[in-house]
N, C-alpha and C. Protein backbone atom coordinates (compact mmCIF):
# COMPACT_ATOMS: atom_id res chain seq x y z
N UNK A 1 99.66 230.74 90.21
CA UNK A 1 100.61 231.24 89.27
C UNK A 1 100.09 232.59 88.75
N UNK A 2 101.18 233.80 89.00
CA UNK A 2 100.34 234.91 88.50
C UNK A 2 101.00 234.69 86.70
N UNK A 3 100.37 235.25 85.65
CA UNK A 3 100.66 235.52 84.26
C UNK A 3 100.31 236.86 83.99
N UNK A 4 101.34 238.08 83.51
CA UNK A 4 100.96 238.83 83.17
C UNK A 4 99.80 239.95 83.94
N UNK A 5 99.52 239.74 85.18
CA UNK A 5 98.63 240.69 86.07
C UNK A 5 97.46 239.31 86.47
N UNK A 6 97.25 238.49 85.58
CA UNK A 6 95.92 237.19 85.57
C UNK A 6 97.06 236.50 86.80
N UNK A 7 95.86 236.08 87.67
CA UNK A 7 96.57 234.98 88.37
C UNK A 7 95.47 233.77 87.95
N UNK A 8 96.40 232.71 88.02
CA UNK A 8 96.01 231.80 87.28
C UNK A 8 95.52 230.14 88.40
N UNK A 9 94.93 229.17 88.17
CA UNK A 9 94.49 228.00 89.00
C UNK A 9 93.23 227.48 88.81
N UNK A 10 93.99 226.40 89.25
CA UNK A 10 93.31 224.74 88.75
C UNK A 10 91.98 225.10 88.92
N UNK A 11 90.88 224.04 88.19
CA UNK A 11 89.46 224.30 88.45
C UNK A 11 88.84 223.87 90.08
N UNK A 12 88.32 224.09 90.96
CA UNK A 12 88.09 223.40 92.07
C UNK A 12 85.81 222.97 91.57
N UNK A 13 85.59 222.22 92.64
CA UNK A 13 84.22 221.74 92.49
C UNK A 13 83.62 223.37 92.51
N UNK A 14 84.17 224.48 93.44
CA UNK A 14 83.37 225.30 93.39
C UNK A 14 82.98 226.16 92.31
N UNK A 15 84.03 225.84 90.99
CA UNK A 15 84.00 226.68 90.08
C UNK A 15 83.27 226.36 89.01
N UNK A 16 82.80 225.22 88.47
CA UNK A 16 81.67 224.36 87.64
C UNK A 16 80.78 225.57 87.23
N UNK A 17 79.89 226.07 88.38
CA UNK A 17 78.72 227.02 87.39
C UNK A 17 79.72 228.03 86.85
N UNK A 18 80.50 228.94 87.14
CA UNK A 18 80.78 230.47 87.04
C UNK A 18 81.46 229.66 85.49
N UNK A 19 82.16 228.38 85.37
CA UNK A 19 82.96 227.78 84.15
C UNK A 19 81.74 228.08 83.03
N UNK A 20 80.73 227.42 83.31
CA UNK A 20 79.38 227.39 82.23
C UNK A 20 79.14 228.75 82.09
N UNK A 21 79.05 229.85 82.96
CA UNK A 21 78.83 231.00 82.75
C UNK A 21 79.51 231.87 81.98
N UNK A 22 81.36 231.67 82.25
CA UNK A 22 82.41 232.20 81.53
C UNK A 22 81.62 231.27 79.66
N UNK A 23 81.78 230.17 79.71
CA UNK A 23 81.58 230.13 78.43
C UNK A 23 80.30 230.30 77.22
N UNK A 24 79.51 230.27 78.36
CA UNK A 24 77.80 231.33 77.93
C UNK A 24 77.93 232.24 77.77
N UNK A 25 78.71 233.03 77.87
CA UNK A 25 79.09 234.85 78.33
C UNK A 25 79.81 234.59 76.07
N UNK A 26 81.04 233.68 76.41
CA UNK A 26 81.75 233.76 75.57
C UNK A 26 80.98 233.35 74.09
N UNK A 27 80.41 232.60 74.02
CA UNK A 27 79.73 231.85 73.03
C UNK A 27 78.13 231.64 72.87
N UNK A 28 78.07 232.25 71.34
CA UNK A 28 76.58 232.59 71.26
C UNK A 28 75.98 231.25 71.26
N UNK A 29 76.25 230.44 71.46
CA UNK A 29 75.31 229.37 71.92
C UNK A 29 75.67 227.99 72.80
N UNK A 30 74.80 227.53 73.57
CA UNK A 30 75.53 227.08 74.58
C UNK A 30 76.55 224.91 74.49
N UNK A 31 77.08 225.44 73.46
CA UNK A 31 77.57 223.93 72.61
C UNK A 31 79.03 223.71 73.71
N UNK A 32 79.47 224.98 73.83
CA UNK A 32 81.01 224.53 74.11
C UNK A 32 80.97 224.48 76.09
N UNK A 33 79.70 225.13 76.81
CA UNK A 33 79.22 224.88 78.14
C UNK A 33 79.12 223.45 77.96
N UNK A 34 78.05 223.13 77.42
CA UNK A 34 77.54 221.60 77.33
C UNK A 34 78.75 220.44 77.05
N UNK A 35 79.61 220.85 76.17
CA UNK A 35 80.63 220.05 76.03
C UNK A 35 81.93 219.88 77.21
N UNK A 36 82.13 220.68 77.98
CA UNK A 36 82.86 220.80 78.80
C UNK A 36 82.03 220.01 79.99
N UNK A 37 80.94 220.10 80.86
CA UNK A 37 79.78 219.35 81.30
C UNK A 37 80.26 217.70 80.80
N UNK A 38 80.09 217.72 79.53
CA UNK A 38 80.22 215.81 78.84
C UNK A 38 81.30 215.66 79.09
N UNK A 39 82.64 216.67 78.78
CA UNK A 39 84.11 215.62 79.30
C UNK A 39 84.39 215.89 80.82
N UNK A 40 83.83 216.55 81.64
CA UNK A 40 83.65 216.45 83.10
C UNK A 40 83.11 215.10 83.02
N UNK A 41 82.32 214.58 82.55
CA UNK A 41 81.77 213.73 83.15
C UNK A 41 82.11 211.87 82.44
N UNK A 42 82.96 212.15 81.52
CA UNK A 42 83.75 211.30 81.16
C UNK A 42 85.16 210.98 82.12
N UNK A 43 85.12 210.18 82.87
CA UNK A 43 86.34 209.48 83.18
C UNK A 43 87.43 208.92 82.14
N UNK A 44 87.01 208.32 81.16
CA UNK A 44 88.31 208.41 80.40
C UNK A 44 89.08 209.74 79.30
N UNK A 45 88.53 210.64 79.68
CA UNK A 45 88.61 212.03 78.86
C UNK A 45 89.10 212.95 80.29
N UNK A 46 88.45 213.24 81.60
CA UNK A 46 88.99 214.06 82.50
C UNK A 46 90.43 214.01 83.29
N UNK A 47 90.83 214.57 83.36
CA UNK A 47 92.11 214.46 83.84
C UNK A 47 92.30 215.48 84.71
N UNK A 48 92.40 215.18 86.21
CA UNK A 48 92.70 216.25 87.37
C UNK A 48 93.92 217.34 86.88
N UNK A 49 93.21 218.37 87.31
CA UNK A 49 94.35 219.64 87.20
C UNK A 49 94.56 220.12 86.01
N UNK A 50 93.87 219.88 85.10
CA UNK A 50 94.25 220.30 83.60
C UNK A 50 92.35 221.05 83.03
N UNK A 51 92.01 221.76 84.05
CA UNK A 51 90.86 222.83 83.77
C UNK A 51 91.30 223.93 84.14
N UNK A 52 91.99 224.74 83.40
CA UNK A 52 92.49 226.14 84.51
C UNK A 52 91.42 227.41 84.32
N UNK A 53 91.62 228.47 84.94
CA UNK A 53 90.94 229.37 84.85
C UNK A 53 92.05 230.86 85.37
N UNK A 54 91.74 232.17 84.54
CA UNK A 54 92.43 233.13 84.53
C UNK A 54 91.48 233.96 85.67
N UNK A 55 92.07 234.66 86.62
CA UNK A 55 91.58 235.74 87.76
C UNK A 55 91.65 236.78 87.45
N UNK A 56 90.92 237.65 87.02
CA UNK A 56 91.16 239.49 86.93
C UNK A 56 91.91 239.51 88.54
N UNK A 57 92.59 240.91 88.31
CA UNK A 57 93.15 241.16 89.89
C UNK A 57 92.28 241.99 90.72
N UNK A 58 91.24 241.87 90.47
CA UNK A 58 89.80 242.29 91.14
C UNK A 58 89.28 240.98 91.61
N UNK A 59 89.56 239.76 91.07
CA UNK A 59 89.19 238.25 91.67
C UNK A 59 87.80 238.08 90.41
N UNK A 60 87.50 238.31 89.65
CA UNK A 60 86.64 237.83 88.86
C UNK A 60 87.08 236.57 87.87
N UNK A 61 86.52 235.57 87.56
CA UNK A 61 86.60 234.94 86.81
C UNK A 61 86.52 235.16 84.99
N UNK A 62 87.55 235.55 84.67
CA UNK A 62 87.87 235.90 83.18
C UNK A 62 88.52 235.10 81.88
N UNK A 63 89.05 233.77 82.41
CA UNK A 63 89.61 233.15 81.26
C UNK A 63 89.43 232.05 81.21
N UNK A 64 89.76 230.89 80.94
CA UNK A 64 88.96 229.50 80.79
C UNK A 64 89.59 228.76 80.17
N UNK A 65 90.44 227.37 80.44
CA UNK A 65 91.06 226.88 79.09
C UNK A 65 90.71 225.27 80.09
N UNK A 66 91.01 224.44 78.62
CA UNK A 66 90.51 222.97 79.24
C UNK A 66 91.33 221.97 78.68
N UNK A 67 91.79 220.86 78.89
CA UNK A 67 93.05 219.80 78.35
C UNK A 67 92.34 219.08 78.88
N UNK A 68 91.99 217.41 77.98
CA UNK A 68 91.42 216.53 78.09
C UNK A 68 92.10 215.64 77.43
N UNK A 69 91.99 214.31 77.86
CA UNK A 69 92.06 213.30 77.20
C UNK A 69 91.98 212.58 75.32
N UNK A 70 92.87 212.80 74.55
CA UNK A 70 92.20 212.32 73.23
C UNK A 70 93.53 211.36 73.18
N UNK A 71 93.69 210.69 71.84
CA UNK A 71 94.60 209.56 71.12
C UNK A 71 95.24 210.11 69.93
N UNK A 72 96.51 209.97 69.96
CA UNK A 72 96.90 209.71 68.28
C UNK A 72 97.64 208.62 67.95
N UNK A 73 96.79 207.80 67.54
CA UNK A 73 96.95 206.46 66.65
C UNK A 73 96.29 205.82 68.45
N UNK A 74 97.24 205.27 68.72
CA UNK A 74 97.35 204.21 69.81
C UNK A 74 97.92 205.29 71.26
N UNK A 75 98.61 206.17 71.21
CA UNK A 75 99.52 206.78 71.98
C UNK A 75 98.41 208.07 72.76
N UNK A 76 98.25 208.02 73.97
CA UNK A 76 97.98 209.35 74.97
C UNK A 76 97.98 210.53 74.16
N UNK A 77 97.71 211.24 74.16
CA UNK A 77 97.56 213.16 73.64
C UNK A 77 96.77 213.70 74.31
N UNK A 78 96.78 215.18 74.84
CA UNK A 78 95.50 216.02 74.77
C UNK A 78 95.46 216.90 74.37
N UNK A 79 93.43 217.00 74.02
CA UNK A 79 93.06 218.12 73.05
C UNK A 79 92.76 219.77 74.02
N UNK A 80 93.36 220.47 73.29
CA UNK A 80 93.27 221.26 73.76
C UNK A 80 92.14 222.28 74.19
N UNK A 81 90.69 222.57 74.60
CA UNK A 81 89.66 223.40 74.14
C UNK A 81 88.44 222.19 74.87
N UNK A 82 87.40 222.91 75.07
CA UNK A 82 87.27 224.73 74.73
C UNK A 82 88.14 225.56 75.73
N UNK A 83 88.66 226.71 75.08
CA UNK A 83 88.86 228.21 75.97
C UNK A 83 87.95 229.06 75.40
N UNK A 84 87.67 230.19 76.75
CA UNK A 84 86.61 230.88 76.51
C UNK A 84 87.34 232.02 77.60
N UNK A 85 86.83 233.36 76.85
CA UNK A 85 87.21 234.46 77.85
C UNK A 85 86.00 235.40 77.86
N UNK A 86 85.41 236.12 78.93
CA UNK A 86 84.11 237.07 79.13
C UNK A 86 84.40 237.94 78.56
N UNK A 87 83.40 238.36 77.38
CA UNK A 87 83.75 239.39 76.48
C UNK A 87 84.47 240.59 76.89
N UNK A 88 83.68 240.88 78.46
CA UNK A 88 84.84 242.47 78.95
C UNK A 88 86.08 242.40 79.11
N UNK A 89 86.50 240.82 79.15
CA UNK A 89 87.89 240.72 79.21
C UNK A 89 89.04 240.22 78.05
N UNK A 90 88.04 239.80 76.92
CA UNK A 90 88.72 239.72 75.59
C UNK A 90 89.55 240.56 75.52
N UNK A 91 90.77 240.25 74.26
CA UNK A 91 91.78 240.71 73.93
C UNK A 91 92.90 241.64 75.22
N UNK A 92 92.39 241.18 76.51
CA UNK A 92 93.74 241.70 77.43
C UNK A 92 94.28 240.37 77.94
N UNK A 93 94.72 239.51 77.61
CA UNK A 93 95.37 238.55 78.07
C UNK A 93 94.99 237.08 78.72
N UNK A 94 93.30 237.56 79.38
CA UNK A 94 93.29 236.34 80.21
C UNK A 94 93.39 235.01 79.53
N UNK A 95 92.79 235.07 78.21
CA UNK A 95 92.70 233.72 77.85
C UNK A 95 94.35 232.82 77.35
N UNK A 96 95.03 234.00 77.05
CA UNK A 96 96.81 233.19 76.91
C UNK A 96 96.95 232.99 78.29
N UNK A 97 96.96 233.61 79.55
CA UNK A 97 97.27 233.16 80.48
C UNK A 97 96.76 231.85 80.85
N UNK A 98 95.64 231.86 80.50
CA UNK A 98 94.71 230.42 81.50
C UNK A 98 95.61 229.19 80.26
N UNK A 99 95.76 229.76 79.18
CA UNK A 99 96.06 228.20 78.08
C UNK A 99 97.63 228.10 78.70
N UNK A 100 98.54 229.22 78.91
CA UNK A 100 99.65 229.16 79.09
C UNK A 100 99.76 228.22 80.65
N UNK A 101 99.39 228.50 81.66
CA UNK A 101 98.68 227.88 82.38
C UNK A 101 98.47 226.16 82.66
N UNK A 102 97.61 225.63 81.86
CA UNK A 102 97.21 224.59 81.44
C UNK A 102 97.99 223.86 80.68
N UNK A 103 98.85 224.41 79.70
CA UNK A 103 100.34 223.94 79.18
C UNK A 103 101.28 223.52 79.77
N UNK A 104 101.11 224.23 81.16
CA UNK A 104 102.54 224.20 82.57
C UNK A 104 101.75 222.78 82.98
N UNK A 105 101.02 222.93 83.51
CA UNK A 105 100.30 222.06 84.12
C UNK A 105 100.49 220.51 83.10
N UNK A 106 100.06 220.40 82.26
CA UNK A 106 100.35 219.31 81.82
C UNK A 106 101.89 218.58 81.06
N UNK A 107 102.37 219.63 81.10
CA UNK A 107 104.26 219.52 81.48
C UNK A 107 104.46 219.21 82.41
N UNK A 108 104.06 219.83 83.82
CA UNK A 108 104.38 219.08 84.86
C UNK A 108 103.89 217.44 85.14
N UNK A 109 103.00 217.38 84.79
CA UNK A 109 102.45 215.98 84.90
C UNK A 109 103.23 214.72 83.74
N UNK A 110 103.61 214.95 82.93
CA UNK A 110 104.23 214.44 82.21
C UNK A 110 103.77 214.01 80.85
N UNK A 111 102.75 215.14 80.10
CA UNK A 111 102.06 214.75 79.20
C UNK A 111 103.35 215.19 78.09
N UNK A 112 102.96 215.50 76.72
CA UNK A 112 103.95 215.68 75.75
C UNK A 112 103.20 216.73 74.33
N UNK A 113 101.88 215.88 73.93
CA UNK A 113 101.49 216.14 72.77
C UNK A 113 100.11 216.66 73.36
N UNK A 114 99.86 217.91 72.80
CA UNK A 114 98.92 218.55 72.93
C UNK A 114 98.03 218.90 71.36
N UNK A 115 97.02 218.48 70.95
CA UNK A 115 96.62 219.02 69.72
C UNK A 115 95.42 220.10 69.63
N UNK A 116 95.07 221.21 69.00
CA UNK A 116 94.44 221.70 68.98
C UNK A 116 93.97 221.77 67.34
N UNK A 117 92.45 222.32 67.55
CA UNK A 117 91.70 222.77 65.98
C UNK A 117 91.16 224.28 66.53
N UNK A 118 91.85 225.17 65.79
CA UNK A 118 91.55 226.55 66.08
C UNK A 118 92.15 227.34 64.94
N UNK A 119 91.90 229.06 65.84
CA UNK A 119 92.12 229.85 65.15
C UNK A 119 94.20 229.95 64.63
N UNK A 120 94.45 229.60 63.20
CA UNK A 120 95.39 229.60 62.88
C UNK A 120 96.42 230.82 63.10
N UNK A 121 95.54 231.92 63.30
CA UNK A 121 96.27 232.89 63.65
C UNK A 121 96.89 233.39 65.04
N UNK A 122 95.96 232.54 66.16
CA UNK A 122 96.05 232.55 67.70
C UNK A 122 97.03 231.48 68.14
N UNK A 123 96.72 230.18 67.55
CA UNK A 123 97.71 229.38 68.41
C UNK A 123 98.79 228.77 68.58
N UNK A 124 99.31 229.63 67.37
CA UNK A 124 100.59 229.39 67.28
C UNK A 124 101.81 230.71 68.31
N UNK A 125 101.18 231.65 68.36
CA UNK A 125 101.36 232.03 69.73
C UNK A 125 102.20 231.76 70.79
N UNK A 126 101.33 229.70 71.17
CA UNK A 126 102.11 229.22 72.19
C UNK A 126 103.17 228.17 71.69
N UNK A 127 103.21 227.98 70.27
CA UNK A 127 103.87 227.30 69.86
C UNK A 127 103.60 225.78 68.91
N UNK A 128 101.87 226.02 69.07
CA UNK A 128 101.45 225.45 67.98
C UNK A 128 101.80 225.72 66.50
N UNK A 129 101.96 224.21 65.96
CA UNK A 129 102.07 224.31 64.04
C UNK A 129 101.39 223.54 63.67
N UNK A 130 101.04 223.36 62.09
CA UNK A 130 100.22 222.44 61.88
C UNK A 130 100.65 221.15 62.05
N UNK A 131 99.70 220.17 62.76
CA UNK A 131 99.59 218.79 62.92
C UNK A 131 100.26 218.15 62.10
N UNK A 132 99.78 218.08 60.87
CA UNK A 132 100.49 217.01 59.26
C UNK A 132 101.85 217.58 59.61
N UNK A 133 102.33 218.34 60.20
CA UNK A 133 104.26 218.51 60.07
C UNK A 133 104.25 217.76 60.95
N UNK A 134 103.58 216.94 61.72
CA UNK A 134 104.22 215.79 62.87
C UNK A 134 103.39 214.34 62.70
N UNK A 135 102.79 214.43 61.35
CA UNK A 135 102.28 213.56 60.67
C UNK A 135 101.09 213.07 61.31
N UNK A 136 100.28 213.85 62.06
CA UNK A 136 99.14 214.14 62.50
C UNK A 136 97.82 214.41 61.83
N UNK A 137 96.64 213.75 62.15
CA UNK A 137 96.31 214.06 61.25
C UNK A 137 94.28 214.01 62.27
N UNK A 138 93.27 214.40 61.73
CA UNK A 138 92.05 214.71 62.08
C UNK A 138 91.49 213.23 61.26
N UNK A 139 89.99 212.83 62.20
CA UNK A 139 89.60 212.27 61.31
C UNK A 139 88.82 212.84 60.25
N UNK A 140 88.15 213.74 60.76
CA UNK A 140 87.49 214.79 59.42
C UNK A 140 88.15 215.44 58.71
N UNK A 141 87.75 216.18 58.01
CA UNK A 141 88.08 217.40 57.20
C UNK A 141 88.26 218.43 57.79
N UNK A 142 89.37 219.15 57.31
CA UNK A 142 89.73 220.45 58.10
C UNK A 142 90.86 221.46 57.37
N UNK A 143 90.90 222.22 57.21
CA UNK A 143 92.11 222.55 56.44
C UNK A 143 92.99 222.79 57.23
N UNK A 144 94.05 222.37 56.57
CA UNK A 144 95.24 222.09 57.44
C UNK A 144 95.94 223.16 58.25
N UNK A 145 95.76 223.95 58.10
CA UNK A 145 96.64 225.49 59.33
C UNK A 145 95.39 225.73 60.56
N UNK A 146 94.63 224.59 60.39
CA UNK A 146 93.47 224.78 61.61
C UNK A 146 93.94 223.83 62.78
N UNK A 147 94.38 222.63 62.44
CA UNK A 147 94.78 221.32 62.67
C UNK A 147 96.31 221.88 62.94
N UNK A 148 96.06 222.11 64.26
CA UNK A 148 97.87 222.45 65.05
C UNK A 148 97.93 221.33 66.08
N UNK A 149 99.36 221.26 66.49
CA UNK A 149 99.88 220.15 68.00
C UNK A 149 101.27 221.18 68.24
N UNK A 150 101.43 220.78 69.57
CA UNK A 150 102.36 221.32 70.17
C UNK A 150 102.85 220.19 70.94
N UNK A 151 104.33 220.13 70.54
CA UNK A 151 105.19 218.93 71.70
C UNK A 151 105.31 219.78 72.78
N UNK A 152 105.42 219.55 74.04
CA UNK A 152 105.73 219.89 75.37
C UNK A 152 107.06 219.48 75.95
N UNK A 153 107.31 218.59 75.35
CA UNK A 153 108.96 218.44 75.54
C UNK A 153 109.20 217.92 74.18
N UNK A 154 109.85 218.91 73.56
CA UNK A 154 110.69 218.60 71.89
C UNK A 154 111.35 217.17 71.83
N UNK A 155 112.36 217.05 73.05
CA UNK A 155 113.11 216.34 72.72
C UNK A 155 112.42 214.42 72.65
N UNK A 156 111.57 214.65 73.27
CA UNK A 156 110.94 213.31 73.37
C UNK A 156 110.39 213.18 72.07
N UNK A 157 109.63 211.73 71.40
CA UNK A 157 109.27 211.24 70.07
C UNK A 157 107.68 211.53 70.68
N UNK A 158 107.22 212.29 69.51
CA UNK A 158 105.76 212.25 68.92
C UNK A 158 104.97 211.19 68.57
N UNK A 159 103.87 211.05 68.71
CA UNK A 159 103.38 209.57 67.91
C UNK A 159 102.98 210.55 66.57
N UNK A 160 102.56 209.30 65.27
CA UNK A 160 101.81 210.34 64.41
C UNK A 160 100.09 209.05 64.38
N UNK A 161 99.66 209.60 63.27
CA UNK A 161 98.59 208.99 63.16
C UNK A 161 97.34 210.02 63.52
N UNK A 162 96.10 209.32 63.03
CA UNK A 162 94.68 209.72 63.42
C UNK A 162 94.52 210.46 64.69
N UNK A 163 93.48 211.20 65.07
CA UNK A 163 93.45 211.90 66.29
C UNK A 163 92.10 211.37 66.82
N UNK A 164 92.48 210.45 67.94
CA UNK A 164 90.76 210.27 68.26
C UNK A 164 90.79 211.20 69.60
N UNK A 165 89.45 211.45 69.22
CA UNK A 165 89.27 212.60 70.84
C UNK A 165 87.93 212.14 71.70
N UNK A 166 87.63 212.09 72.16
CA UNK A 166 87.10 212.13 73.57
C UNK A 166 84.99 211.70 72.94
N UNK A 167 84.40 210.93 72.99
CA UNK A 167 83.49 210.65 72.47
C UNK A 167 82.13 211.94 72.43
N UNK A 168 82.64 213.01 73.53
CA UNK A 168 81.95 214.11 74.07
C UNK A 168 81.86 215.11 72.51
N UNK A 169 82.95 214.73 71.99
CA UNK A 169 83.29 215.46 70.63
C UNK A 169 82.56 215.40 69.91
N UNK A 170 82.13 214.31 69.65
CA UNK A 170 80.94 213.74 68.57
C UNK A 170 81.76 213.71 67.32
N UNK A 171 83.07 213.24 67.59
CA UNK A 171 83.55 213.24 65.76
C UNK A 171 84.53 211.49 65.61
């Protein structure tokens, strides 16, 4: 899928190190590599086809987004993150492409509820709002415009309730 000049696709086995590298590059310390590593390696958290990655049109690896496995209440969801983009390629697109991306992807498969904890000012973007408007909710503390979900198909019912995520989380 090209986006915007980024062509975009699924993670394959070959891409694992350059993934740890994109997010070492991105993040001063190596928490959100390591965490991506733990829900790889969780079977009830991984889910085929929902690791994408953004292509410079030079073929470099530039954007990074990840959809995993979490719960709200009783009901399927996934959390959205980590995304990570290589600093030379910040702020030109790759990283909306790879999430935009990863959004398709789990539309096609037939997911619905996607939740994220991020930057309030970025992810609404794709159409994230805060969580508590769909009666969503974290088990920690968080202030609430951090704590977004996005339905993937509107017309279908949301669950509400607690958000359990993936034990890799540590929350």
């Amino acid at each position: 899928m090209i986006i915007n000049s980024w062509t975009t696709r699924p993670e394959t086995a070959e891409d694992v190190e350059v993934i740890r590298d994109v997010n070492l590059a991105a993040f001063p310390a190596p928490h959100e590599a390591d965490l991506i590593e733990a829900l790889r390696a969780d079977p009830q958290a991984w889910l085929p086809g929902l690791s994408w990655l953004a292509e410079s049109p030079g073929g470099d690896l530039a954007g990074y987004a990840l959809l995993t496995r979490c719960h709200v209440g009783d009901s399927p969801a996934l959390a959205l993150g980590p995304c990570a983009v290589r600093p030379e390629y910040q702020r030109r697109g790759a990283g909306s492409a790879a999430i935009q991306a990863a959004l398709h992807a789990a539309r096609e498969q037939g997911e619905n509820l996607v939740v994220v904890l991020g930057h309030a000012e970025y992810y609404p973007r794709f159409g994230f709002t805060p969580a508590s408007g769909f009666g969503i909710h974290p088990s920690f503390d968080v202030e609430d415009k951090y704590m977004m979900a996005l339905a993937l198909v509107p017309e279908r019912p949301l669950p509400s309730g607690v958000i359990r995520y993936a034990a890799a989380f540590g929350v």
